[in-house]
Protein backbone atom coordinates (compact mmCIF):
# COMPACT_ATOMS: atom_id res chain seq x y z
CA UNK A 1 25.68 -32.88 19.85
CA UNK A 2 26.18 -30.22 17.03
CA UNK A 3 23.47 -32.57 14.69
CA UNK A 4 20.70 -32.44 17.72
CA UNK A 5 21.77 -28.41 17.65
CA UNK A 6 20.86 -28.58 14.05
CA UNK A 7 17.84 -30.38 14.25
CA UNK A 8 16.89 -28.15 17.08
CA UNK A 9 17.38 -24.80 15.34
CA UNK A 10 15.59 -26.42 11.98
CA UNK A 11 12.67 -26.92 13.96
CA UNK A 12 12.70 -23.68 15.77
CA UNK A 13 12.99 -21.65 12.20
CA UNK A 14 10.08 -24.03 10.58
CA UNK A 15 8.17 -23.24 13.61
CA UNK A 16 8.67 -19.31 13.02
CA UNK A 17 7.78 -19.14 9.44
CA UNK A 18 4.51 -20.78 10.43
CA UNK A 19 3.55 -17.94 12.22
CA UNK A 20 5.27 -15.40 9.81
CA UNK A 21 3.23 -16.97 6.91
CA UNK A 22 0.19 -17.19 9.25
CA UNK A 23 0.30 -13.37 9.90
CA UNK A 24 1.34 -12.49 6.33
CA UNK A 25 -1.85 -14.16 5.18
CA UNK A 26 -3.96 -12.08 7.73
CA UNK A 27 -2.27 -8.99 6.61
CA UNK A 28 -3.02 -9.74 3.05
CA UNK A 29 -6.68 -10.41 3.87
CA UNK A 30 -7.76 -8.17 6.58
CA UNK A 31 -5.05 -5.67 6.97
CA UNK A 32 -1.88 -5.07 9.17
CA UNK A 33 -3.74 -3.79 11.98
CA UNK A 34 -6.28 -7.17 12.20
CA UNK A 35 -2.90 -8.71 13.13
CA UNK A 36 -3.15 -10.27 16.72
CA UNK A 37 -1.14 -12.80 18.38
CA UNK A 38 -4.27 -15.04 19.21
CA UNK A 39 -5.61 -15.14 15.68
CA UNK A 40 -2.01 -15.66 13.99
CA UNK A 41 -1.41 -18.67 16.64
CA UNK A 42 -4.46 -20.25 15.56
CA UNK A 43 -4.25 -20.06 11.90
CA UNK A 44 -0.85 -21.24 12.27
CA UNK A 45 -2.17 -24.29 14.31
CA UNK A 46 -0.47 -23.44 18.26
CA UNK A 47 -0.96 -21.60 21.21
CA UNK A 48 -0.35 -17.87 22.13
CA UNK A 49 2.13 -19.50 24.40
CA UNK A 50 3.70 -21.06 22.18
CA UNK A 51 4.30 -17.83 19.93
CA UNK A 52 5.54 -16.01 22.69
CA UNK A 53 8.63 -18.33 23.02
CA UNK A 54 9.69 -17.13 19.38
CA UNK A 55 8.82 -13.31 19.12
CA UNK A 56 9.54 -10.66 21.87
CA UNK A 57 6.06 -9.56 20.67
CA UNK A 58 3.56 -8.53 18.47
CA UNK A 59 5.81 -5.89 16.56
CA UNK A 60 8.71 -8.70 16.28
CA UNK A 61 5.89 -10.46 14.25
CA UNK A 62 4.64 -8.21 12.44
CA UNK A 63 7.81 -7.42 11.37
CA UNK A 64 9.05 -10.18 10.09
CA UNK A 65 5.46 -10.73 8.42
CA UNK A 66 5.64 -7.69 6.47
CA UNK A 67 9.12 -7.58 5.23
CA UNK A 68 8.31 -9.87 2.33
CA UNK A 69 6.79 -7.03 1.10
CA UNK A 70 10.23 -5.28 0.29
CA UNK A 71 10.34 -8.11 -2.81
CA UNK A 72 8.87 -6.22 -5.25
CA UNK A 73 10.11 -2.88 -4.17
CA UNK A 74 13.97 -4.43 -4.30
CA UNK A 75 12.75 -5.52 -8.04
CA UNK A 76 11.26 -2.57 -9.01
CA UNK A 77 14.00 -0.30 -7.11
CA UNK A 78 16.44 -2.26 -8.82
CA UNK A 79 15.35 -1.56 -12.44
CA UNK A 80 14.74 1.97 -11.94
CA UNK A 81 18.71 2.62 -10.93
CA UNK A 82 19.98 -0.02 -13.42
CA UNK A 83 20.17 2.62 -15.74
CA UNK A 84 21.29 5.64 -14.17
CA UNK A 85 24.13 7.35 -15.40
CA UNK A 86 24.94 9.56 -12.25
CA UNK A 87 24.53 9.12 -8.07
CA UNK A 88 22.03 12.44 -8.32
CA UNK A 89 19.70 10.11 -10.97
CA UNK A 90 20.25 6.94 -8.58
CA UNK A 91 18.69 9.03 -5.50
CA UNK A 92 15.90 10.81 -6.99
CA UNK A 93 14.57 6.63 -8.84
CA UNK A 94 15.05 5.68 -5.53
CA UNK A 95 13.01 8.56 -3.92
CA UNK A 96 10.29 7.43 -6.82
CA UNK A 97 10.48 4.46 -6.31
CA UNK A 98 10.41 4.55 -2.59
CA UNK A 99 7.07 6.85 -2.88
CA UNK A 100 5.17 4.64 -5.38
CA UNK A 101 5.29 1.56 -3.29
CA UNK A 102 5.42 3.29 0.37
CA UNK A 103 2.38 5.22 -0.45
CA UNK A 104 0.73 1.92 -2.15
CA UNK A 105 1.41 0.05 1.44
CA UNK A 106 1.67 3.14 4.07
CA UNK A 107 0.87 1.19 6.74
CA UNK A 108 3.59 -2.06 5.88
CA UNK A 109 6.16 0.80 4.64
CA UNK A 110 5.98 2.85 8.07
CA UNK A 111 6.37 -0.16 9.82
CA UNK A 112 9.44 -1.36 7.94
CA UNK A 113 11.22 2.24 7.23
CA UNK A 114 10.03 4.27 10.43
CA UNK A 115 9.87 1.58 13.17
CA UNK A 116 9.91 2.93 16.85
CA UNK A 117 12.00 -0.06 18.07
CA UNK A 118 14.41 1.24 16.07
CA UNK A 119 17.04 -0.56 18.58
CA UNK A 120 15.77 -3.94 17.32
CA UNK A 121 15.74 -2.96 13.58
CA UNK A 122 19.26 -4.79 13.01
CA UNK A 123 18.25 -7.83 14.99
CA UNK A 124 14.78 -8.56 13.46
CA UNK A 125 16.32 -7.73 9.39
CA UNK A 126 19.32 -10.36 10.07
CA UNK A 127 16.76 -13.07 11.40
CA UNK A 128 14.55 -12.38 8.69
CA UNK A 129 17.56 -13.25 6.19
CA UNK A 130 18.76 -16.15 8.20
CA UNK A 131 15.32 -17.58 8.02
CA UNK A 132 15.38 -16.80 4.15
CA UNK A 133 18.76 -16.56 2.71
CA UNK A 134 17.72 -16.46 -0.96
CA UNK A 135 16.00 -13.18 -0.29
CA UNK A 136 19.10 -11.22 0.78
CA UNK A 137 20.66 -12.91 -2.56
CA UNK A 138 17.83 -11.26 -4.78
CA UNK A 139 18.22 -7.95 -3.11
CA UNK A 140 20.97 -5.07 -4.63
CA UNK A 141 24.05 -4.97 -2.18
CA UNK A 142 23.53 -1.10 -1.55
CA UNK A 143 20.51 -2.31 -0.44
CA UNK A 144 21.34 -4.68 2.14
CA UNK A 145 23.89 -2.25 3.67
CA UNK A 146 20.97 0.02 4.03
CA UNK A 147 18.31 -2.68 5.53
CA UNK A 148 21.54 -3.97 7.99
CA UNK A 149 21.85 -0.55 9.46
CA UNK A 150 20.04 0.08 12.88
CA UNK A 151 19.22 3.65 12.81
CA UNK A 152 16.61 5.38 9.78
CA UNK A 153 18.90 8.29 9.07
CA UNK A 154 21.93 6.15 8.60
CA UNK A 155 19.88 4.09 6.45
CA UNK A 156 18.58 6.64 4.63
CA UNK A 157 22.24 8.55 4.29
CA UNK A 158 23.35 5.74 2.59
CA UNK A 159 21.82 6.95 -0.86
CA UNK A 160 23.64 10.22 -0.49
CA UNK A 161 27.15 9.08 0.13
CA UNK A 162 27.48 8.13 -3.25
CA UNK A 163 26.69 12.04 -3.89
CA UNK A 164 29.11 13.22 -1.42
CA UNK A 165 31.70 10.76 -2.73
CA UNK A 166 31.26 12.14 -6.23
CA UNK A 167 31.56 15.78 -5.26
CA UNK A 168 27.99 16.66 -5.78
CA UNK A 169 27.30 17.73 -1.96
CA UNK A 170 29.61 18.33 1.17
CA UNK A 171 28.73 16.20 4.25
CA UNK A 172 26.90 19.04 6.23
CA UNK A 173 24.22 19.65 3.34
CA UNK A 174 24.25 16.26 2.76
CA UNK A 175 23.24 15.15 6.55
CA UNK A 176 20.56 18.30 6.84
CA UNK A 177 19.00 17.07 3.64
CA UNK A 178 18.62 13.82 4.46
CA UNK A 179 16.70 15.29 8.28
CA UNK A 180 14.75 17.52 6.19
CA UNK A 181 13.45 14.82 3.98
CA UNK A 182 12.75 12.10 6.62
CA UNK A 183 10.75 13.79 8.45
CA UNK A 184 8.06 15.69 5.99
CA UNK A 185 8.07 11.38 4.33
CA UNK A 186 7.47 10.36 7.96
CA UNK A 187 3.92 12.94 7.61
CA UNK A 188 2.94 12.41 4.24
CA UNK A 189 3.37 8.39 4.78
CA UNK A 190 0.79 9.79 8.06
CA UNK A 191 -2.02 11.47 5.51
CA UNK A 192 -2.05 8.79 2.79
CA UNK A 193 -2.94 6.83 5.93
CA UNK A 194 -5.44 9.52 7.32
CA UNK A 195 -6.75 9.65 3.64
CA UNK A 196 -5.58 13.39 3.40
CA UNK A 197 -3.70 12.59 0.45
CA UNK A 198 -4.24 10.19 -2.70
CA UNK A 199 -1.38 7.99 -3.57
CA UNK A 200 -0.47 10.04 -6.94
CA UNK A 201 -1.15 13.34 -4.79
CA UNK A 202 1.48 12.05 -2.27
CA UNK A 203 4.00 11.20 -4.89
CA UNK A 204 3.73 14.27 -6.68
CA UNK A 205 4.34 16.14 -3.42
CA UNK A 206 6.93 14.18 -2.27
CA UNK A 207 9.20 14.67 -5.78
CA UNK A 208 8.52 18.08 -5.44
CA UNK A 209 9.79 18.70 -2.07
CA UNK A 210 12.92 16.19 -2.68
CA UNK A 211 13.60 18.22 -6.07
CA UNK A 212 13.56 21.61 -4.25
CA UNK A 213 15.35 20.70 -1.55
CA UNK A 214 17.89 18.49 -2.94
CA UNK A 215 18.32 21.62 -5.60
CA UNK A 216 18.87 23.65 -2.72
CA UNK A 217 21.78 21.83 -1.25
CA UNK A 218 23.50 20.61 -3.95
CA UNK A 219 26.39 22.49 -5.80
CA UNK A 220 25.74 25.09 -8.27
CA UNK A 221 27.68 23.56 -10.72
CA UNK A 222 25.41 19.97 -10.45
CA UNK A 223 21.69 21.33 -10.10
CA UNK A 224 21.45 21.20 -14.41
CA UNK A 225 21.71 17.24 -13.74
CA UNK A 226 18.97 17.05 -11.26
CA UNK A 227 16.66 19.69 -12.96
CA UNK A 228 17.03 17.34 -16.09
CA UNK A 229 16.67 14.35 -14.64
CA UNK A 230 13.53 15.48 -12.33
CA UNK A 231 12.23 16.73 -15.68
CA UNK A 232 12.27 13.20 -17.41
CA UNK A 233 11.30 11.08 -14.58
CA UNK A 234 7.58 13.48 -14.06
CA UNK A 235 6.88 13.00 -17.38
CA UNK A 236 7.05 8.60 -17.15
């Protein structure tokens, strides 16, 4: 019985990447919004039906489509905080990093960071693993605990507990920061869309706003490491 389970469940995860590769492909072509259920079940060779009885819907695909995107953001991400001497340096490279490749991809990067089925974040990241273990393996551990969390502003905290942990903020500051900054991200992701904003505009903007604010909340004592730091990563 468990060996028919196992074939079962092999077939039923070969069957899904099919579609997950078929609606990558149309994403890479045409764009994440050509993505339709009919098209992607005939590229990957079935019916609509047939899709239907492995996605909840078109989101669920899409979804799972775009998070092999998040490979060379993980690669890149994980360079830029290899070095960092300090939990202030990791957060502002990841805010850079976060900004070159969200505003490269708004569309894929809104998707995967600012979902509105925000209650099926958790569920859709641990299928995508189980479908492809090696990815979680290539991906930084602080990382995965952020991707495994359900809700964006616990994700997002998670790059400032190191901060609190270290002394650099209190929890208060800390959890107003981290509102503050999700939501002006959430509407400058919204005008790189729009075309409002250029992608090095948007960056520029965005460091700006995180070194201000992030100056403004953390202790006295600590702002000499960001001001540094913000000074040296402008000037890459």
């Amino acid at each position: 019985m468990e060996q028919k389970e196992k074939r079962v469940k092999i077939k039923q995860e070969r069957i899904m990447k099919y579609f997950i590769e078929s609606a990558e492909e149309i994403i890479q072509k045409e764009g994440i919004e050509s993505v339709t259920i009919r098209k992607t079940a005939e590229l990957a060779g079935y019916t609509s039906a047939t899709l239907y009885n492995y996605f909840d819907n078109l989101t669920h695909l899409v979804f799972l489509a775009t998070m092999n995107h998040l490979e060379n953001y993980n690669k890149h991400l994980y360079k830029s905080v290899a070095k960092c001497k300090n939990s202030i340096e990791v957060y502002m490279s990841v805010c850079l990093c976060f900004s070159e490749h969200a505003y490269s991809e708004p569309d894929i990067f809104e998707l995967l960071f600012f979902s509105q089925d925000r209650e099926k974040f958790e569920e859709y990241t641990n299928q995508y693993y189980e479908l492809y273990p090696s990815k979680e393996k290539e991906t930084p551990q602080f990382l995965n605990t952020m991707y495994h969390l359900n809700n964006i502003y616990s994700r997002s905290f998670t790059m400032l507990d190191n901060c609190i942990k270290d002394g650099y903020l209190n929890e208060e500051n800390a959890n107003d920061f981290n509102d503050i900054c999700l939501r002006f991200t959430k509407t400058i992701i919204e005008d790189v869309k729009k075309g409002n904003l250029t992608k090095n505009e948007a960056i520029k903007m965005t460091m700006k706003y995180y070194y201000q604010l992030f100056g403004f909340y953390l202790k006295p004592e600590y702002k000499k490491i960001l001001e540094n730091y913000y000074k040296k990563l402008m000037k890459k």
